[in-house]
C-alpha atoms as a PDB file:
ATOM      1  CA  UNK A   1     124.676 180.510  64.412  1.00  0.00           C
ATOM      2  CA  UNK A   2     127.206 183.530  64.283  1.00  0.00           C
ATOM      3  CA  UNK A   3     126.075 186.430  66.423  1.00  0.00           C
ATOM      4  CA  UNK A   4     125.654 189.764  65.695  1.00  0.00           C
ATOM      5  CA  UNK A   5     128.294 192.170  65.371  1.00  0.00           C
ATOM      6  CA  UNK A   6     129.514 195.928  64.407  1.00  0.00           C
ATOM      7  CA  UNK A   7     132.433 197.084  61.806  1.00  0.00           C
ATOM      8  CA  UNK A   8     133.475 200.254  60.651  1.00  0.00           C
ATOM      9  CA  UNK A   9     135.260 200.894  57.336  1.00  0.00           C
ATOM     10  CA  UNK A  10     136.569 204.284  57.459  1.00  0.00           C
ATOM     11  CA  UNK A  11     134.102 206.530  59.509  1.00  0.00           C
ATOM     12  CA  UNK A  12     131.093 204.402  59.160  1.00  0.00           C
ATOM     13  CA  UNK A  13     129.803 202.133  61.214  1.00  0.00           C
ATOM     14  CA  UNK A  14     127.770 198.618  60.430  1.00  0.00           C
ATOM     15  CA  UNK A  15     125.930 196.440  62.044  1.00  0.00           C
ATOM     16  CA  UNK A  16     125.906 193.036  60.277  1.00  0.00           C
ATOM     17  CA  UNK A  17     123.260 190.261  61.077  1.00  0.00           C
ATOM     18  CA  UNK A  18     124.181 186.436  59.811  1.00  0.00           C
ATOM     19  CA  UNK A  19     121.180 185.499  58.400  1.00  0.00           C
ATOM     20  CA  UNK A  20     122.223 181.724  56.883  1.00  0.00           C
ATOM     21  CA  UNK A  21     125.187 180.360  55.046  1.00  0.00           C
ATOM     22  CA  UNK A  22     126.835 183.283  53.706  1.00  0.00           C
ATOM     23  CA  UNK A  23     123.870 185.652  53.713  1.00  0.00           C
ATOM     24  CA  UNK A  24     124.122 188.865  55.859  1.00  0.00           C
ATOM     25  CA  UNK A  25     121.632 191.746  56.709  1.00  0.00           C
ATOM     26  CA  UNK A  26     123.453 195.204  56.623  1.00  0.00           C
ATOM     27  CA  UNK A  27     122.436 198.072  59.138  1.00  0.00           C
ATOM     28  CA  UNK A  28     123.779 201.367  58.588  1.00  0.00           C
ATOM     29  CA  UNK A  29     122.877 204.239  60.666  1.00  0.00           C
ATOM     30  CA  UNK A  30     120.379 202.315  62.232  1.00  0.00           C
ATOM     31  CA  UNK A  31     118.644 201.486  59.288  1.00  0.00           C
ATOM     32  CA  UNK A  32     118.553 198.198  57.317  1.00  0.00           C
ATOM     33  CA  UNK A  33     120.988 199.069  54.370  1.00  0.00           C
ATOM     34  CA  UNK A  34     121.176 195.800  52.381  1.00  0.00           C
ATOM     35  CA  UNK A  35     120.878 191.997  52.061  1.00  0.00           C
ATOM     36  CA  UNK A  36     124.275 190.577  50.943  1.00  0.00           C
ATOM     37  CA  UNK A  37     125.483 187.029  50.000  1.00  0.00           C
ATOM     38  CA  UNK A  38     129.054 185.748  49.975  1.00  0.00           C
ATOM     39  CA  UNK A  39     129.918 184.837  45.937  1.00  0.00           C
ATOM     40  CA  UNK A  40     133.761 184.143  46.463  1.00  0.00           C
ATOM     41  CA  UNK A  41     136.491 185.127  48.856  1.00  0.00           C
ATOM     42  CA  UNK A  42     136.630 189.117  46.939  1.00  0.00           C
ATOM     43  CA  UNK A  43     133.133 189.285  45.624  1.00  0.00           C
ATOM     44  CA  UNK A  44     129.996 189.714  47.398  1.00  0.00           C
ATOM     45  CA  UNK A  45     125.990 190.048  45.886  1.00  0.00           C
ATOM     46  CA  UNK A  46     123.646 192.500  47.035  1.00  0.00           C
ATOM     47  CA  UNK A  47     120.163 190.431  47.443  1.00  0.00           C
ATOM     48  CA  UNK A  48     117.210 192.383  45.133  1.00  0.00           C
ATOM     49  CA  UNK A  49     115.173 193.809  48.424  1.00  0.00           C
ATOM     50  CA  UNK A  50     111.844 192.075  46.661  1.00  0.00           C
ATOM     51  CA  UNK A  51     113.186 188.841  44.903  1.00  0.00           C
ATOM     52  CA  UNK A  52     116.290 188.095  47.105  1.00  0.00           C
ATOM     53  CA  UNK A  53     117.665 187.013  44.002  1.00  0.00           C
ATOM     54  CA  UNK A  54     121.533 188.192  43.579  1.00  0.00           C
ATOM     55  CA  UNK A  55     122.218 191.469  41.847  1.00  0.00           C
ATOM     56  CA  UNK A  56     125.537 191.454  39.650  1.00  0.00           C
ATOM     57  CA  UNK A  57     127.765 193.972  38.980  1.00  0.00           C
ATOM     58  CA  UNK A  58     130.623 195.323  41.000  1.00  0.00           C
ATOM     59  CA  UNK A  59     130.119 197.349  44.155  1.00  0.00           C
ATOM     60  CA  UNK A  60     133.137 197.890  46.457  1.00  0.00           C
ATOM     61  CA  UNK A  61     131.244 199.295  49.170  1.00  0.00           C
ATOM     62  CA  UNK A  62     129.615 195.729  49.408  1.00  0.00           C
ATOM     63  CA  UNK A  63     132.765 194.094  48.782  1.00  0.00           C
ATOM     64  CA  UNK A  64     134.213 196.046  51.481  1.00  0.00           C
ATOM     65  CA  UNK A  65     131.981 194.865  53.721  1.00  0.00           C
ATOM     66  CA  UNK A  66     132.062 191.636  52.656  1.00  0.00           C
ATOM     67  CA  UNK A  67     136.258 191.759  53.453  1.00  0.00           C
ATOM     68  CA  UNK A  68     135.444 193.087  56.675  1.00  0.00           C
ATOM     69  CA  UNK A  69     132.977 190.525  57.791  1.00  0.00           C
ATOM     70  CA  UNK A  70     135.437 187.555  56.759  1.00  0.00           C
ATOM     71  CA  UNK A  71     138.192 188.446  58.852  1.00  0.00           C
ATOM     72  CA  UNK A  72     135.846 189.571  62.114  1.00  0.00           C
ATOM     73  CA  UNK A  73     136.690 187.230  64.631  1.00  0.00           C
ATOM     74  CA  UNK A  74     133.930 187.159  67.426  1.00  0.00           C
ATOM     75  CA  UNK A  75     135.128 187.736  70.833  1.00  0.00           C
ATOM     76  CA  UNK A  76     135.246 183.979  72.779  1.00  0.00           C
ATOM     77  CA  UNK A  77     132.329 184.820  75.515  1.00  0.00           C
ATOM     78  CA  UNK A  78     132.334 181.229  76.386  1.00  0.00           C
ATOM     79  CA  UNK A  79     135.773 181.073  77.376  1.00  0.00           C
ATOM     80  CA  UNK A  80     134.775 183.965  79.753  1.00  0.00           C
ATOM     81  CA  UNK A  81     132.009 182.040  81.523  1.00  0.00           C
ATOM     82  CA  UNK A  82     134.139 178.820  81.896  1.00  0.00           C
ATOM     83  CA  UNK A  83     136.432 181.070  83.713  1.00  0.00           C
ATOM     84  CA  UNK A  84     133.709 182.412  85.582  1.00  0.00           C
ATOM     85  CA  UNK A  85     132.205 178.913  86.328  1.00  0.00           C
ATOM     86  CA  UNK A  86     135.393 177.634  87.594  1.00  0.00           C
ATOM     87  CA  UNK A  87     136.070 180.558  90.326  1.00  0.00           C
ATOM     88  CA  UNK A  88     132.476 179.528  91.028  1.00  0.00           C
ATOM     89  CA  UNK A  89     133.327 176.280  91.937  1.00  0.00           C
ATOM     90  CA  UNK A  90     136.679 177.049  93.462  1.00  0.00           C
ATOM     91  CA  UNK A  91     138.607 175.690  90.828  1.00  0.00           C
END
């Protein structure tokens, strides 16, 4: 499972939290902001905080968000630790 990770879209910052296939929790200012699930590539649903059934209707903050976390690309810590492993082993 994805880890979690921080964007900012203009001078705010969020912390997003894979939750399962397509389904994020949102932090904002340290605060859980929103449950959102991907719909397609452009459109993202904010999850109804009691049902966690999809709420429709356009909301470009979400869909912001939503561009934002498809083109994060996590940082490759395992790559790191190989490295480290091999100097380890004199490699």
């Amino acid at each position: 499972m994805q880890q979690p990770f921080d964007i900012t879209i203009g001078e705010i910052d969020y912390a997003i939290f894979p939750e399962g296939i397509d389904t994020y929790v949102v932090f904002k200012d340290g605060k859980e902001y929103r449950h959102i699930l991907k719909d397609t590539e452009s459109q993202w649903l904010t999850l109804d905080p009691e049902t966690a059934l999809p709420l429709f209707g356009e909301d470009e903050e979400v869909n912001a968000i939503g561009k934002e976390i498809i083109a994060y690309v996590p940082e490759d810590e395992d790559e790191d630790d190989d490295e480290a492993h091999d100097e380890e082993d004199g490699l």
